[in-house]
Protein backbone atom coordinates (compact mmCIF):
# COMPACT_ATOMS: atom_id res chain seq x y z
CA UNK A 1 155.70 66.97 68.68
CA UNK A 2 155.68 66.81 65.13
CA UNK A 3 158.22 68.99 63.36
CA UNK A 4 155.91 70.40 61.41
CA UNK A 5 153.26 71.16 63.97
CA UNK A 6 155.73 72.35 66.02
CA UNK A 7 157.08 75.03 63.61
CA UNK A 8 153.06 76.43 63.27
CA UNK A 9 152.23 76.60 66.82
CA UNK A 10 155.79 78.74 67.23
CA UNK A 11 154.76 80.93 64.07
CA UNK A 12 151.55 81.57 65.18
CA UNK A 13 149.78 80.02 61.33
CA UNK A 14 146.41 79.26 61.20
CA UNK A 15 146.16 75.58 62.62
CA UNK A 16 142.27 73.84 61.48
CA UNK A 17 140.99 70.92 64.21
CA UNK A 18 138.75 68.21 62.32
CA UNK A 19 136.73 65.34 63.93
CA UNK A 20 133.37 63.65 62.75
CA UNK A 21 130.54 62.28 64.43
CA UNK A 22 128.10 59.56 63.11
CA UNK A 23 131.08 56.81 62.05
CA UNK A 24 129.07 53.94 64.12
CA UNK A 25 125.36 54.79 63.53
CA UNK A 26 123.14 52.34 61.39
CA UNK A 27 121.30 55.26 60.09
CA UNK A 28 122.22 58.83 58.75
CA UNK A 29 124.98 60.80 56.95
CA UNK A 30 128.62 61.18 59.22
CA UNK A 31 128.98 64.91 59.66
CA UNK A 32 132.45 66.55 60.32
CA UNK A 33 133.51 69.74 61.27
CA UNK A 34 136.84 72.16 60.88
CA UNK A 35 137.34 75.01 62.91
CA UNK A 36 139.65 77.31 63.44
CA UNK A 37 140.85 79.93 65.99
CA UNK A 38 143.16 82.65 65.76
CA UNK A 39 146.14 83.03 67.21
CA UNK A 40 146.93 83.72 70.16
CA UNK A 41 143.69 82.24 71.63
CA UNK A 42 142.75 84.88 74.12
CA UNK A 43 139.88 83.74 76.34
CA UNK A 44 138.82 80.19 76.18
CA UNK A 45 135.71 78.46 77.16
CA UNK A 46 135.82 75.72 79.77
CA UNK A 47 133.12 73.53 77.23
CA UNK A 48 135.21 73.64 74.80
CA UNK A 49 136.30 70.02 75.35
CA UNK A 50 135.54 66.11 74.09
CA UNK A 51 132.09 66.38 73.06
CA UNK A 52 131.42 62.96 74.70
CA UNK A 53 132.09 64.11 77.79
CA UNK A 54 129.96 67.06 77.67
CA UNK A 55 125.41 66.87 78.59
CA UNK A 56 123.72 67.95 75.34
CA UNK A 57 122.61 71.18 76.64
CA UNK A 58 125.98 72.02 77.54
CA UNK A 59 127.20 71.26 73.90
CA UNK A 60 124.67 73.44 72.26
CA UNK A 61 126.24 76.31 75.00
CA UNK A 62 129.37 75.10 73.51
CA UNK A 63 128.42 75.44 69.66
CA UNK A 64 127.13 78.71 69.94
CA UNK A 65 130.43 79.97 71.77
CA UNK A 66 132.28 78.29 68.55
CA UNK A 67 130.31 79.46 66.02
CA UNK A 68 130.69 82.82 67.28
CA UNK A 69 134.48 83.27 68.48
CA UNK A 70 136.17 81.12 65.72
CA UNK A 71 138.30 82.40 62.80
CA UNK A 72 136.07 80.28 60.67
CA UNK A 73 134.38 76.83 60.88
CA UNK A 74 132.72 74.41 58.38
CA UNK A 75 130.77 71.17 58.35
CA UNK A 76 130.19 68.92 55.97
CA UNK A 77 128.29 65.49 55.53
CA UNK A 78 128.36 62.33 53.24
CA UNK A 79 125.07 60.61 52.87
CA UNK A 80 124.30 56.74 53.62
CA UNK A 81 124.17 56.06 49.47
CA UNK A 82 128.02 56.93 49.41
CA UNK A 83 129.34 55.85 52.44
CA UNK A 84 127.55 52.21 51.11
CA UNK A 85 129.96 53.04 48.44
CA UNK A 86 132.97 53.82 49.49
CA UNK A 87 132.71 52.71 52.61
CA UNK A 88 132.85 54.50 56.35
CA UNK A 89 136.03 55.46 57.06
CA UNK A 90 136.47 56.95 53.84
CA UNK A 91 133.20 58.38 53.83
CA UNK A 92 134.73 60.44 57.11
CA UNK A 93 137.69 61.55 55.62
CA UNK A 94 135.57 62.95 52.81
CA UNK A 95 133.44 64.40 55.11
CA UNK A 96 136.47 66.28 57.09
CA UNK A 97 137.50 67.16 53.24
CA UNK A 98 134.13 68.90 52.42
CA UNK A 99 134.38 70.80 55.99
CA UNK A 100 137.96 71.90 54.99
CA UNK A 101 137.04 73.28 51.66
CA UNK A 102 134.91 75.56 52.64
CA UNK A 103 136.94 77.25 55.42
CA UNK A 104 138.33 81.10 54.32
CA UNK A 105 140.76 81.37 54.67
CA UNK A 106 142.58 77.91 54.58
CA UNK A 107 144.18 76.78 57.43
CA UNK A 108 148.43 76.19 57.10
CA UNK A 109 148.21 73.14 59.17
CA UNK A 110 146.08 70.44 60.13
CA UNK A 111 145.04 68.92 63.19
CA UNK A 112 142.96 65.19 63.04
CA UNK A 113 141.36 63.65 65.81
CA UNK A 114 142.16 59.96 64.97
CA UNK A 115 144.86 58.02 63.19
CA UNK A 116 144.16 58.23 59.29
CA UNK A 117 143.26 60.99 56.93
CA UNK A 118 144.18 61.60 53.02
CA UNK A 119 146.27 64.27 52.30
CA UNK A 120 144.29 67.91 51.67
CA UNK A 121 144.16 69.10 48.75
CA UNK A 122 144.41 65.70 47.29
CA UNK A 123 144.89 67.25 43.54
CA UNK A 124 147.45 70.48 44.91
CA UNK A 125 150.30 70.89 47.35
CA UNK A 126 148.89 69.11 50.27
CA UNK A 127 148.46 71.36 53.66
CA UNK A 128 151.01 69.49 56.51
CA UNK A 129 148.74 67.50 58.54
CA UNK A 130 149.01 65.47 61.41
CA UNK A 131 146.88 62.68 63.06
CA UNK A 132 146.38 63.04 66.75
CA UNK A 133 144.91 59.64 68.91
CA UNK A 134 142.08 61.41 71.59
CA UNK A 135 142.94 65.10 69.88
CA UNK A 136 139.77 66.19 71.05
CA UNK A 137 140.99 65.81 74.53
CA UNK A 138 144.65 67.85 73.71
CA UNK A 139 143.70 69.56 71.15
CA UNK A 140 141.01 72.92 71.53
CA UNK A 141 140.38 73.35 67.99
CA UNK A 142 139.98 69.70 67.43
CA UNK A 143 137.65 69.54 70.75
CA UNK A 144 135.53 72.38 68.97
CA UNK A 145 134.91 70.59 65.76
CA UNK A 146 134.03 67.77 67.81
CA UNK A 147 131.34 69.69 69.42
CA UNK A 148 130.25 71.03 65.85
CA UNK A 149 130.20 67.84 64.34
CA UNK A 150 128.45 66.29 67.00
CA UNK A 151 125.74 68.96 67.32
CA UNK A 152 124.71 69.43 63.47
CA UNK A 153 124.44 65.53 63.09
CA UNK A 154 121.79 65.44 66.13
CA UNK A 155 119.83 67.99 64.77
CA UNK A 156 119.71 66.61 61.31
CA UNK A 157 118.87 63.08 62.93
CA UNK A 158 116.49 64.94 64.71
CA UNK A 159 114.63 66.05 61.76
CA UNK A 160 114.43 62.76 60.20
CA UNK A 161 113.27 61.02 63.03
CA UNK A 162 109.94 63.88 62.40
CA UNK A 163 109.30 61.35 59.31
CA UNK A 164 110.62 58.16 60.53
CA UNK A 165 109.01 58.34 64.40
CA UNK A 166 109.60 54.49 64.71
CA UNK A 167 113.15 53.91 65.21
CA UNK A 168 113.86 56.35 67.65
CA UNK A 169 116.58 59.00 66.43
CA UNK A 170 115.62 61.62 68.30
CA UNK A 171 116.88 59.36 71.73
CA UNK A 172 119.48 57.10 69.66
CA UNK A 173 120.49 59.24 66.64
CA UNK A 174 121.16 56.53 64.72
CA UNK A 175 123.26 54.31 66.91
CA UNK A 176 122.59 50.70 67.24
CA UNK A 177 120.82 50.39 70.41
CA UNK A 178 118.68 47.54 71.51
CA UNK A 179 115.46 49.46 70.64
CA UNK A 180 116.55 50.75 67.13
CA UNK A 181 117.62 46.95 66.10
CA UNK A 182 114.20 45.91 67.81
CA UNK A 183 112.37 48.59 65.26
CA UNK A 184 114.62 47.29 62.17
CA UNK A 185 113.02 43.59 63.38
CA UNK A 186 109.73 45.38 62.89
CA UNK A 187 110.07 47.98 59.93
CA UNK A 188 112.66 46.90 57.88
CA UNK A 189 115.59 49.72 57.18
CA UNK A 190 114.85 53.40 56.43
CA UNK A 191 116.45 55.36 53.16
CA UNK A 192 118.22 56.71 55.55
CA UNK A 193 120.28 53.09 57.03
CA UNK A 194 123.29 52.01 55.78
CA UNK A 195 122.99 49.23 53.75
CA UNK A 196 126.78 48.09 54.02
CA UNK A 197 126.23 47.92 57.74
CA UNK A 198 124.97 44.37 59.20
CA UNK A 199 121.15 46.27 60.81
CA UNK A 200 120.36 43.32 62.43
C-alpha cells in the first residue's frame, strides 16, 4: 500500500474516491464524481460497489444512499466542444478536477479509479493522490463515485435524447452501438457527438 495512503487510512483523514463515466461514448459530456465518507465508516451498503456490475434500478437505490450518508460528494462534467479540444482522457481528469473543487471540506488524500490523473490543486500544494487499477472494486468511496458518475451522466443523456429521439440515448447513452452508428449513417452527428471521435 502506498506510504502515503497508508498513513491516512491509519489517521483516520478524509480520503475522496473519483471515477468518471462517459470516456467511450460518441455523444455527450464525461461526468465524474468525488465522494467522500467519514471516518470510521459505520454501516455500509451492500450496492455500494462497481457501478457496472450493478441493474440501473439498483444504482439509483445506490445514489440516493450516497447522496445521503456521505461527508460530501460532487460531480462535474466537460462538454463534447472541449474534450474535441483537449482530448478524452484529459477531458476526464478535468472532469474529476471540477468534482474535487467543489467538495467542503477538501479531502487529505486521494483515491483514482484508473492509472493517470494530474496532480490536485495543479496551481497549490498538491493533495497526495494515488491511482488505483479496478478501485471501484477495492475501493468504497471510489465504488460510490462510480455510481454517482454513472447515474448523473444517464440522466443528462436522458434528457437530450427528449430532443434528439433518433439516436437512441435513452437505451445507449451515447455509446457506440450498432444502432447509434446506424442513426449517424442516417442523421449525420448531433451538437452533442464528439467530433474528435471516428462516428462512423
Amino acid at each position: 500500500m502506498d506510504e502515503a495512503l497508508l498513513r491516512c487510512k491509519e489517521s483516520g483523514r478524509l480520503e475522496a474516491g473519483c471515477d468518471e463515466a462517459g470516456r467511450g461514448c460518441l455523444a455527450g459530456p464525461v461526468f465524474a464524481a468525488a465522494v467522500i465518507f467519514e471516518r470510521p465508516f459505520g454501516k455500509r451498503n451492500s450496492l455500494i460497489r462497481d457501478s457496472k456490475l450493478l441493474s440501473e434500478k439498483q444504482r439509483q437505490e445506490a445514489r440516493i444512499w450516497i447522496e445521503e450518508h456521505a461527508l460530501t460528494w460532487a460531480v462535474g462534467r466537460i462538454d463534447p466542444p472541449e474534450i474535441d479540444d483537449i482530448n478524452i482522457l484529459q477531458a476526464a481528469v478535468k472532469a474529476m478536477h471540477v468534482a474535487l473543487a467543489e467538495l467542503k471540506p477538501q479531502p487529505d488524500f486521494i483515491l483514482v479509479d484508473g492509472h493517470y490523473f494530474h496532480p490536485f490543486p495543479s496551481d497549490e500544494a498538491p493533495i497526495p493522490h494515488s491511482c488505483e487499477v479496478k478501485g471501484d472494486s477495492r475501493f468504497f468511496s471510489i465504488a460510490a463515485a462510480s455510481i454517482l458518475a454513472k447515474t448523473h451522466r444517464d440522466e443528462y443523456m436522458l434528457s437530450l435524447h427528449e430532443r434528439h429521439p433518433e439516436y437512441g440515448w435513452d437505451s445507449n447513452k451515447g455509446y457506440p452501438t450498432a444502432a447509434h452508428r446506424r442513426a449517424l449513417k442516417k442523421y449525420g452527428p448531433s451538437p452533442h457527438h464528439r467530433r474528435s471521435f471516428r462516428l462512423i
